[in-house]
C-alpha atoms as a PDB file:
ATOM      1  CA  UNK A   1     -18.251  -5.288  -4.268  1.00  0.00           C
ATOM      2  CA  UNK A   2     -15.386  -7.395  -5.171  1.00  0.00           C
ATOM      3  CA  UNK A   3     -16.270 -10.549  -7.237  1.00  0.00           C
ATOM      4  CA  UNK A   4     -15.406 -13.829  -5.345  1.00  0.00           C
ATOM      5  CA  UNK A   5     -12.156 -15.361  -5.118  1.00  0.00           C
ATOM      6  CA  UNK A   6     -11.269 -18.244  -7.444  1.00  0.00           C
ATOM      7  CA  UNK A   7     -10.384 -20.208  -4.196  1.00  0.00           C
ATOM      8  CA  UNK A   8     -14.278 -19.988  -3.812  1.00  0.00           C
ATOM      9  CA  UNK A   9     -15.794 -19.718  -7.294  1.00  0.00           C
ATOM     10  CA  UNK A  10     -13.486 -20.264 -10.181  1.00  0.00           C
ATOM     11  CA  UNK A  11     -13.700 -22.183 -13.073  1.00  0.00           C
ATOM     12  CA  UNK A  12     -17.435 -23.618 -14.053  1.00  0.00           C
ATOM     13  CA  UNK A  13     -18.224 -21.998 -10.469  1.00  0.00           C
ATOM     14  CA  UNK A  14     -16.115 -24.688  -9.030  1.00  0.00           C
ATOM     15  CA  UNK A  15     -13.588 -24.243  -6.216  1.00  0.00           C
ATOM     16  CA  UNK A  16      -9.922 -23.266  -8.901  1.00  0.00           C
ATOM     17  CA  UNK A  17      -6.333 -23.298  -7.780  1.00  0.00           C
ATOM     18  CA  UNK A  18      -4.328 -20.252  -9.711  1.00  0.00           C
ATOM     19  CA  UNK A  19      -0.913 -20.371  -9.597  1.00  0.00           C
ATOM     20  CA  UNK A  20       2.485 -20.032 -12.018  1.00  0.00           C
ATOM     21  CA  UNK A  21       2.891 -22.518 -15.139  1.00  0.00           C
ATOM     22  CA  UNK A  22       6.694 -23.256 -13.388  1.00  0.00           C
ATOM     23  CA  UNK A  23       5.396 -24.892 -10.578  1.00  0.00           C
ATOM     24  CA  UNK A  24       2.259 -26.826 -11.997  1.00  0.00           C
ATOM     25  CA  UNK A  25       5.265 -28.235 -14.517  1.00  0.00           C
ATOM     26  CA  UNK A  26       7.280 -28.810 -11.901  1.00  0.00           C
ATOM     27  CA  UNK A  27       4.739 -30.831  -9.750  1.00  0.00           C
ATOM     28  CA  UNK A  28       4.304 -32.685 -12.491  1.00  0.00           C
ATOM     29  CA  UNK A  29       8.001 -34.084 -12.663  1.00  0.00           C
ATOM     30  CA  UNK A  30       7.967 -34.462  -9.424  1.00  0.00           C
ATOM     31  CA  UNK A  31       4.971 -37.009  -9.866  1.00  0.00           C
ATOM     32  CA  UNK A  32       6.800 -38.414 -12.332  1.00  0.00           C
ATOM     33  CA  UNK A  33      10.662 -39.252 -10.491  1.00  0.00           C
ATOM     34  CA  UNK A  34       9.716 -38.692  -7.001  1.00  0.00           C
ATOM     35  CA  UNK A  35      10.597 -35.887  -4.400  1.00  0.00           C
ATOM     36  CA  UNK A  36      14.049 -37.774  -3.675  1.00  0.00           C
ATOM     37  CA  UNK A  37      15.328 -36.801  -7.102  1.00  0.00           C
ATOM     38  CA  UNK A  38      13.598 -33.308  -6.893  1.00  0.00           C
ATOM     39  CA  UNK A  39      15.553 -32.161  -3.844  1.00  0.00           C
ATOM     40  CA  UNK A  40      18.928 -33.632  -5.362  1.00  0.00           C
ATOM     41  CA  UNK A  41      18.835 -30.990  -6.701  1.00  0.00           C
ATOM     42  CA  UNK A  42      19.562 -27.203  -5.850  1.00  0.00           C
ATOM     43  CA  UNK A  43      20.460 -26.285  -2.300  1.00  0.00           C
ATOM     44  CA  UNK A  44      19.096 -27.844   1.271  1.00  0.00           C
ATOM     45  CA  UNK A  45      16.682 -24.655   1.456  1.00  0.00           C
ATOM     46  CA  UNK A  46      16.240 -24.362  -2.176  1.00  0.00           C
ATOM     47  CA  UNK A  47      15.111 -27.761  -4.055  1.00  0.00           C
ATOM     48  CA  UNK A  48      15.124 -28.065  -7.455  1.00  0.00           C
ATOM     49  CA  UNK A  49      15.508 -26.015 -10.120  1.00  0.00           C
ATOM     50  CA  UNK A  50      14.438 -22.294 -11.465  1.00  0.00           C
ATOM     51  CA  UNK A  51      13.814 -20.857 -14.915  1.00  0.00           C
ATOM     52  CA  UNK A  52      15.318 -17.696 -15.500  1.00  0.00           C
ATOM     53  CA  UNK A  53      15.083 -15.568 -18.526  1.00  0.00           C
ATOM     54  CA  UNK A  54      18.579 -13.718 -19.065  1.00  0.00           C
ATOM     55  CA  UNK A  55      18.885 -10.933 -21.165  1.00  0.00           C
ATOM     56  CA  UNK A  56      20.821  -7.879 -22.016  1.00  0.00           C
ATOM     57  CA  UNK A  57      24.518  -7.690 -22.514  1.00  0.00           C
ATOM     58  CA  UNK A  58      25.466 -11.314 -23.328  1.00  0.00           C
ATOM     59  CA  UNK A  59      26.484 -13.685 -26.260  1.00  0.00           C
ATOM     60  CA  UNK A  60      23.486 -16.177 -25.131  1.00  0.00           C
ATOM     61  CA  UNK A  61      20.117 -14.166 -24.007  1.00  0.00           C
ATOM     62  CA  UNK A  62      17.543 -16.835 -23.203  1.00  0.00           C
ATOM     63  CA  UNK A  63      15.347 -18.870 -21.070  1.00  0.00           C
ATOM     64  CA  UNK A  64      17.755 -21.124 -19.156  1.00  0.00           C
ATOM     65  CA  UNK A  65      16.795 -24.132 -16.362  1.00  0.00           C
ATOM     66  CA  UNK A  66      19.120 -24.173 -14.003  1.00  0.00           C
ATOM     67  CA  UNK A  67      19.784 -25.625 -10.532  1.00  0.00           C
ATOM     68  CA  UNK A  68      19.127 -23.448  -7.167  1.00  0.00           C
ATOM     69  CA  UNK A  69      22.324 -22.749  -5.641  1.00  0.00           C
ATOM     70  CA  UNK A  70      24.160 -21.554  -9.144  1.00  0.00           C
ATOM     71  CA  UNK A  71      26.324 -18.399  -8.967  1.00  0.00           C
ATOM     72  CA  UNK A  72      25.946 -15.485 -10.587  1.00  0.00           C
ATOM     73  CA  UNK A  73      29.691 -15.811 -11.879  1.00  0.00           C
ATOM     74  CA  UNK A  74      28.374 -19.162 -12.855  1.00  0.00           C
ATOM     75  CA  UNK A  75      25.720 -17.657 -15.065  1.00  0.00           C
ATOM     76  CA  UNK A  76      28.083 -14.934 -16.428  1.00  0.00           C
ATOM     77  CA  UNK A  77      30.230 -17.651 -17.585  1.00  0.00           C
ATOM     78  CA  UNK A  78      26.829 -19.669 -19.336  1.00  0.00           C
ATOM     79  CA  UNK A  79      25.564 -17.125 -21.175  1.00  0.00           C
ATOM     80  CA  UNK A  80      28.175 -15.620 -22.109  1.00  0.00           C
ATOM     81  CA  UNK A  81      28.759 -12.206 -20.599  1.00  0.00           C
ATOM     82  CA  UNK A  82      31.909 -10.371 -20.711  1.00  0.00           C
ATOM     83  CA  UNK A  83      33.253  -7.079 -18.967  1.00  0.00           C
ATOM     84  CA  UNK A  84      29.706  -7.041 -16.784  1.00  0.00           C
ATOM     85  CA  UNK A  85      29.739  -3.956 -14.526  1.00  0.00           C
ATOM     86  CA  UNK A  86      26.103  -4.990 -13.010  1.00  0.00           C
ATOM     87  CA  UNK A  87      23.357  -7.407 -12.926  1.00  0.00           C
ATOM     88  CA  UNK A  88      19.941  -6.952 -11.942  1.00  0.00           C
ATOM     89  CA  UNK A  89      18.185  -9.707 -10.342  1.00  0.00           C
ATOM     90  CA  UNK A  90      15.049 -10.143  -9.770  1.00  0.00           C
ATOM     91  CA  UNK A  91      13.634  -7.000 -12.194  1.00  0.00           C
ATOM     92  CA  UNK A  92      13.389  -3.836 -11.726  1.00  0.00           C
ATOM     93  CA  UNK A  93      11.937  -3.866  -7.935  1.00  0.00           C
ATOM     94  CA  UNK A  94      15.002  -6.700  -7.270  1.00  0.00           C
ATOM     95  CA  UNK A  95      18.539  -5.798  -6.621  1.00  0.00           C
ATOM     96  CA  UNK A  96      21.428  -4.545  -8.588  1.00  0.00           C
ATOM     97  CA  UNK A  97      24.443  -6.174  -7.887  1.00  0.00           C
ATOM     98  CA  UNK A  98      28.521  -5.101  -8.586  1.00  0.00           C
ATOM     99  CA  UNK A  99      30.958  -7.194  -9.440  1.00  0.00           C
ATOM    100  CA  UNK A 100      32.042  -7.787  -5.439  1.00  0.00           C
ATOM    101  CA  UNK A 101      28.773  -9.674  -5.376  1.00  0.00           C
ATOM    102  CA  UNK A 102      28.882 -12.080  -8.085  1.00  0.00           C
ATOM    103  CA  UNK A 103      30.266 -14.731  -6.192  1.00  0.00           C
ATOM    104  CA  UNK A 104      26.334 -15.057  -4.464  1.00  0.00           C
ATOM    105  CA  UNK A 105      23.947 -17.561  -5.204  1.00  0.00           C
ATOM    106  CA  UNK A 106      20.556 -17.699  -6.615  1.00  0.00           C
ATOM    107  CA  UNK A 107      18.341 -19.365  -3.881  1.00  0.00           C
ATOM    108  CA  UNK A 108      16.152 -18.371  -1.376  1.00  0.00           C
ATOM    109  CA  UNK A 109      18.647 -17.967   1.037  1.00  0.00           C
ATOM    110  CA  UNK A 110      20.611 -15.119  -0.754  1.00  0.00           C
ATOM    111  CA  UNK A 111      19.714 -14.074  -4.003  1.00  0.00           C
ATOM    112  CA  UNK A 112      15.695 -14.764  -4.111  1.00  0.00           C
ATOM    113  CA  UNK A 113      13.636 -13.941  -7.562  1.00  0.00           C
ATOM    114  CA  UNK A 114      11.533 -14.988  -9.983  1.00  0.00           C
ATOM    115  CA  UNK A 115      13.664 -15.899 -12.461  1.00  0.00           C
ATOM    116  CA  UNK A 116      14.309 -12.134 -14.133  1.00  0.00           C
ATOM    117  CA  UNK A 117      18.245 -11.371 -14.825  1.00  0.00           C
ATOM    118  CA  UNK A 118      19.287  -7.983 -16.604  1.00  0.00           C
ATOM    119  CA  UNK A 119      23.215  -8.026 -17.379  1.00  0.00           C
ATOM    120  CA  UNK A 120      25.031  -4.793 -18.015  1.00  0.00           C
ATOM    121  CA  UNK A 121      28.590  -4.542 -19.375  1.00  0.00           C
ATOM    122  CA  UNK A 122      30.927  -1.954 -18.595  1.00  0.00           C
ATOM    123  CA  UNK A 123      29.463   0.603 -21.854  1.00  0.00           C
ATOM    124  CA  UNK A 124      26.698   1.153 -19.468  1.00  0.00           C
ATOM    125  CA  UNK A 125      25.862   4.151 -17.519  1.00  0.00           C
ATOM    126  CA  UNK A 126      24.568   3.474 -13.342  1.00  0.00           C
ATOM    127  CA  UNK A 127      22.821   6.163 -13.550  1.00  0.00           C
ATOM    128  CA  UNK A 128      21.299   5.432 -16.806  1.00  0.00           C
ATOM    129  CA  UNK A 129      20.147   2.032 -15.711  1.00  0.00           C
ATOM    130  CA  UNK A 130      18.860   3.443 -11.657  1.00  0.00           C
ATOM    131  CA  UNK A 131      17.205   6.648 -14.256  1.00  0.00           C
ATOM    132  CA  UNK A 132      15.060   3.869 -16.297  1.00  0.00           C
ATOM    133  CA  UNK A 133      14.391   2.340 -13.572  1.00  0.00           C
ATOM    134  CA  UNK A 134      12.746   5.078 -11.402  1.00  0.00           C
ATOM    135  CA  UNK A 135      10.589   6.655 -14.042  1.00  0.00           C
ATOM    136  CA  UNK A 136       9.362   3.110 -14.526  1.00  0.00           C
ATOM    137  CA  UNK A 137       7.864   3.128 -11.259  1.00  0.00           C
ATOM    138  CA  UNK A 138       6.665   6.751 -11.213  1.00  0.00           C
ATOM    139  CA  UNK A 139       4.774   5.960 -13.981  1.00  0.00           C
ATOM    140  CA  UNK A 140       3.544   2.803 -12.810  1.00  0.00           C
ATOM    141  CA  UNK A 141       2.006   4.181  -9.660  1.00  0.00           C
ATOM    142  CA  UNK A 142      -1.693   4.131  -9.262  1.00  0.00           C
ATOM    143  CA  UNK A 143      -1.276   7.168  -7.566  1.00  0.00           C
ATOM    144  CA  UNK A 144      -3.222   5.424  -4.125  1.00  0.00           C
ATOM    145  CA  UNK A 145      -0.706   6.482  -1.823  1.00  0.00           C
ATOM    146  CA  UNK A 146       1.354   9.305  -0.708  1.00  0.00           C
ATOM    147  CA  UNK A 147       4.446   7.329  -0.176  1.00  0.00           C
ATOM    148  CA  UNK A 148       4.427   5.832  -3.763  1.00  0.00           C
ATOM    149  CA  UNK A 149       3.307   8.775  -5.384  1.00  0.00           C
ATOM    150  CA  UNK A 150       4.852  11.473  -4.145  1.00  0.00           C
ATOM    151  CA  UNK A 151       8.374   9.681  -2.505  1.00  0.00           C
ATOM    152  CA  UNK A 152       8.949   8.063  -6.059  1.00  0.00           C
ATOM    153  CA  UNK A 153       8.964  11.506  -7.395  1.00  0.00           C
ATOM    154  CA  UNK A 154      10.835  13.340  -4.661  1.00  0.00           C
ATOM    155  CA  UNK A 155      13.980  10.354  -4.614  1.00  0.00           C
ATOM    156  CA  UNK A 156      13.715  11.156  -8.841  1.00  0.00           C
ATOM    157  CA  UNK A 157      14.529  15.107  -8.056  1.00  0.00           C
ATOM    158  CA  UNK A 158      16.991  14.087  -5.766  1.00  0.00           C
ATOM    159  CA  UNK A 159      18.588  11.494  -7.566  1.00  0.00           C
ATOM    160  CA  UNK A 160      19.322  14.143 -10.689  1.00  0.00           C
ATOM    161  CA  UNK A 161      20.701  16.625  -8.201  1.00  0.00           C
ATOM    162  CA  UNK A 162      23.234  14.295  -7.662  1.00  0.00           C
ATOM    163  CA  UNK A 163      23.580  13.407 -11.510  1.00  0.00           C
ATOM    164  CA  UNK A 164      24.762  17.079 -12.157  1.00  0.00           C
ATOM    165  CA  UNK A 165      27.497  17.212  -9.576  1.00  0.00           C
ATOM    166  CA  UNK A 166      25.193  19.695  -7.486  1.00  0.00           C
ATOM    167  CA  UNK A 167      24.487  16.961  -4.820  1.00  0.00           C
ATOM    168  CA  UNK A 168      26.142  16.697  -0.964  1.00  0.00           C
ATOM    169  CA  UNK A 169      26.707  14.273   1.300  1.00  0.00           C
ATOM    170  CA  UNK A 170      23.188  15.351   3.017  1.00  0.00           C
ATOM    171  CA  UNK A 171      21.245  14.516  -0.623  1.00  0.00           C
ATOM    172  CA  UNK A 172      22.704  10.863  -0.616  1.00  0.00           C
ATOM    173  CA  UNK A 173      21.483  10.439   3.252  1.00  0.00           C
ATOM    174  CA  UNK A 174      18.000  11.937   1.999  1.00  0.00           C
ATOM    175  CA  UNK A 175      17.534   9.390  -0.672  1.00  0.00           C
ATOM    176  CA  UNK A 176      18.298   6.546   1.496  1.00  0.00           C
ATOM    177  CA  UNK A 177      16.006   7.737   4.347  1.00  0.00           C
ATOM    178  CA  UNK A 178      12.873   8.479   1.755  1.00  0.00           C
ATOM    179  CA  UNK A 179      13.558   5.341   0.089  1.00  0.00           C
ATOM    180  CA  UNK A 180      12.969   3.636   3.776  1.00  0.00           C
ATOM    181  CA  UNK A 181       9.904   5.167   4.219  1.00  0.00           C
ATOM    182  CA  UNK A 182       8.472   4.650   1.354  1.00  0.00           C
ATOM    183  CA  UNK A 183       9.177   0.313   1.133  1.00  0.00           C
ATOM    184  CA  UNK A 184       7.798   0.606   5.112  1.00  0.00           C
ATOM    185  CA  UNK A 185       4.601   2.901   4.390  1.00  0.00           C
ATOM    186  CA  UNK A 186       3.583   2.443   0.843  1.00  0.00           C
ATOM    187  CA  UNK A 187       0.290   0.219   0.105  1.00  0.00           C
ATOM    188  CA  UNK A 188       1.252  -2.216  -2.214  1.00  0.00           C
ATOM    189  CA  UNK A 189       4.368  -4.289  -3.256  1.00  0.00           C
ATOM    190  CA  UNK A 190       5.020  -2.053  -6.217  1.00  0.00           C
ATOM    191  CA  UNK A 191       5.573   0.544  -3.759  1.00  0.00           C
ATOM    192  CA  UNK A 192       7.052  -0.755  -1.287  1.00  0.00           C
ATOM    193  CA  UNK A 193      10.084  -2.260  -4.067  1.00  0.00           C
ATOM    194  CA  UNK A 194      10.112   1.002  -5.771  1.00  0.00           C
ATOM    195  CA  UNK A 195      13.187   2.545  -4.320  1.00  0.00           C
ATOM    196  CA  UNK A 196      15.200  -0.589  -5.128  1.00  0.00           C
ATOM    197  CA  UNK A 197      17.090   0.672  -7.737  1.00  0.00           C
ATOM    198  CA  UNK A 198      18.533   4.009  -6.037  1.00  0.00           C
ATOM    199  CA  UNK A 199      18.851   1.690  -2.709  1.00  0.00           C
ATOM    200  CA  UNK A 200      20.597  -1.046  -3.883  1.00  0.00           C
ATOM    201  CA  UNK A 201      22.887   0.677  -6.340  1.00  0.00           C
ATOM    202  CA  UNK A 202      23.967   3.253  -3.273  1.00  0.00           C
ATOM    203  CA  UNK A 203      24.789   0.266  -1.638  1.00  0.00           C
ATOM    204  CA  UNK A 204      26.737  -1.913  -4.254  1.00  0.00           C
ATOM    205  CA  UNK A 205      27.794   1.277  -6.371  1.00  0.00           C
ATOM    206  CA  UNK A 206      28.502   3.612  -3.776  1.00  0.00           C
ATOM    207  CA  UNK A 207      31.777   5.006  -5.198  1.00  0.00           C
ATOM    208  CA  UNK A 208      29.834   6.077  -8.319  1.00  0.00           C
ATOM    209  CA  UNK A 209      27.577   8.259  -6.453  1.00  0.00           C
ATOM    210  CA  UNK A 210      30.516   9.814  -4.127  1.00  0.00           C
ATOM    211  CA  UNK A 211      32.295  10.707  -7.172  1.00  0.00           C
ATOM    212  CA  UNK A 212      29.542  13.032  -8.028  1.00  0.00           C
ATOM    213  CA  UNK A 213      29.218  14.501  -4.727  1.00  0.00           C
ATOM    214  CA  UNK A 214      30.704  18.211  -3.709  1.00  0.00           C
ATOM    215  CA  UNK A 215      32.699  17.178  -0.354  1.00  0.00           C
ATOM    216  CA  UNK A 216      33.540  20.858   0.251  1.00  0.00           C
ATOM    217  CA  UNK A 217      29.911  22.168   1.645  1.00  0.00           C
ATOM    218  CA  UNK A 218      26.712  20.204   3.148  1.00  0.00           C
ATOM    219  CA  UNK A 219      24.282  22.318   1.363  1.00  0.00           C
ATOM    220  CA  UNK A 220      24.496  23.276  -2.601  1.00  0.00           C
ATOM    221  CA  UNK A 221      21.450  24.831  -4.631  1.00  0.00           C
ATOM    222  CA  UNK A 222      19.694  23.056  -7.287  1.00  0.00           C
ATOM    223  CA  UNK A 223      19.017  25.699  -8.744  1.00  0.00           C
ATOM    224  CA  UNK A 224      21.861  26.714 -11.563  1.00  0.00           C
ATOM    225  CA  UNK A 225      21.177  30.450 -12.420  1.00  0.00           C
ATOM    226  CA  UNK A 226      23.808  30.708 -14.988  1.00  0.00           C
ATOM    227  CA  UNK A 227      22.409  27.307 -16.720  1.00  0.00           C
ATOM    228  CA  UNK A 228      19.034  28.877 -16.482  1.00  0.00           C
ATOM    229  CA  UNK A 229      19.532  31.934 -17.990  1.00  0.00           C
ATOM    230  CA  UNK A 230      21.573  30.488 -20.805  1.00  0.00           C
ATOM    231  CA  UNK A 231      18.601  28.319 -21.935  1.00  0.00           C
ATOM    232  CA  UNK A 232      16.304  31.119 -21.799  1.00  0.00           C
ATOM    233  CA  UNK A 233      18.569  32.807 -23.980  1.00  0.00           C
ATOM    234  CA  UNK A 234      18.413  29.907 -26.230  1.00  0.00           C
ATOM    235  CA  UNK A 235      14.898  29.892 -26.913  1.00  0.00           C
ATOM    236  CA  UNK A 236      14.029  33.416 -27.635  1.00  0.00           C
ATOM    237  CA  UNK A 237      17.142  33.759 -30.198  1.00  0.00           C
ATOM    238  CA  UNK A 238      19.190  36.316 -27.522  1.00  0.00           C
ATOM    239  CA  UNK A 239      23.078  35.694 -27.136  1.00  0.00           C
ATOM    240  CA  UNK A 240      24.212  34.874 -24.015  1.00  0.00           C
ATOM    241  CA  UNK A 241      27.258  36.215 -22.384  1.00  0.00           C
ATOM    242  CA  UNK A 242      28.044  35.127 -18.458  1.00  0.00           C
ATOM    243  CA  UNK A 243      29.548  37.163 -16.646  1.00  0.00           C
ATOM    244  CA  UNK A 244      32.533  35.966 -14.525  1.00  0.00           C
ATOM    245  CA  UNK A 245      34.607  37.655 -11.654  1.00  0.00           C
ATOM    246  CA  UNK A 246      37.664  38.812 -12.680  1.00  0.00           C
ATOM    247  CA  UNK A 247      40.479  36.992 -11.249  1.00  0.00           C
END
């Protein structure tokens, strides 16, 4: 049976409220100077302001306050990034954005999150990043559902297929219509964010993917005989020799 909620039974058995530390603080000021001077600030739709915490590739890494509405090319410039190839908003189940999109705005009408911002320069790898990303959340499944469980995996495959310059055209339209399924069938919000990475960075990063594609055939093996062979080679001690066509 599942214990009662803390809407019901909380604290010393008494009816408890449970929600972030940003907002009780920031009912607080708002006590203090008023809902005019609150919604000064930030955007029409967005009032106020948000805390997020900024790291990777920057001068400044930190917890910053700032108002709704603020750019991401506005942040950039505050912290102190330079040469950024992506950003990540919103952690790893948010969205990765190129630099086309750094002219958007943090607020609930565009950029929406809880305050997480990962900046990459241009010494990072996309696939790297999308590759840290996805075994994050094949780990992190509980395993409940299929979708989760098994889709995570599956995109993972995929996704390294197209790594190794075996992909096609057909592997990137796979990836984008698992990736669908699983945020419409999967359980839970971890699943249902989980193919956020691959998704948005096929989106915003398309050309990097493209580049790795063969545009001569629709269907290409995944299976690399020659590679194969050569590694078995390699770990019993035999010397490998391939044998090639003469031309």
């Amino acid at each position: 049976d599942r214990p009662p909620f803390p809407v019901q039974n909380g604290y010393l058995g008494c009816p408890t409220t449970v929600n972030n530390v940003e907002t009780l603080a920031t009912a607080t000021q708002i006590l203090n100077h008023g809902s005019a001077w609150f919604r000064a600030m930030g955007t029409p739709v967005s009032a106020g302001t948000k805390l997020l915490s900024v790291s990777g590739d920057c001068d400044r890494p930190g917890i910053y306050e700032v108002e709704w509405g603020l750019t991401l090319n506005g942040l950039l410039d505050l912290v102190g990034a330079k040469d950024t190839l992506a950003v990540q908003v919103g952690g790893a189940s948010g969205q990765c954005l190129s630099e086309a999109g750094f002219g958007r705005k943090l607020c609930y009408s565009d950029l929406a999150t809880g305050g997480s911002i990962i900046i990459f320069n241009k010494t990072r790898d996309i696939f790297s990043i999308v590759r840290n990303f996805l075994d994050f959340f094949i780990e992190e499944s509980c395993g409940w559902c299929t979708p989760c469980r098994a889709g995570n995996v599956l995109i993972k495959n995929k996704f390294e297929k197209i790594v190794s310059g075996l992909g096609t055209a057909s592997d990137l339209a796979e990836i984008e219509a698992w990736g669908k399924l699983i945020k419409a069938t999967s359980r839970c919000g971890l699943g249902q964010t989980s193919p956020n990475p691959v998704l948005t960075t096929l989106t915003n990063f398309r050309e990097v993917y493209e580049k790795k594609i063969n545009k001569e055939t629709d269907f290409r093996s995944e299976f690399d005989l020659a590679r194969s062979v050569e590694q078995a080679c390699q770990v019993t001690g035999r010397k490998f020799e391939e044998e090639r066509e003469d031309a």
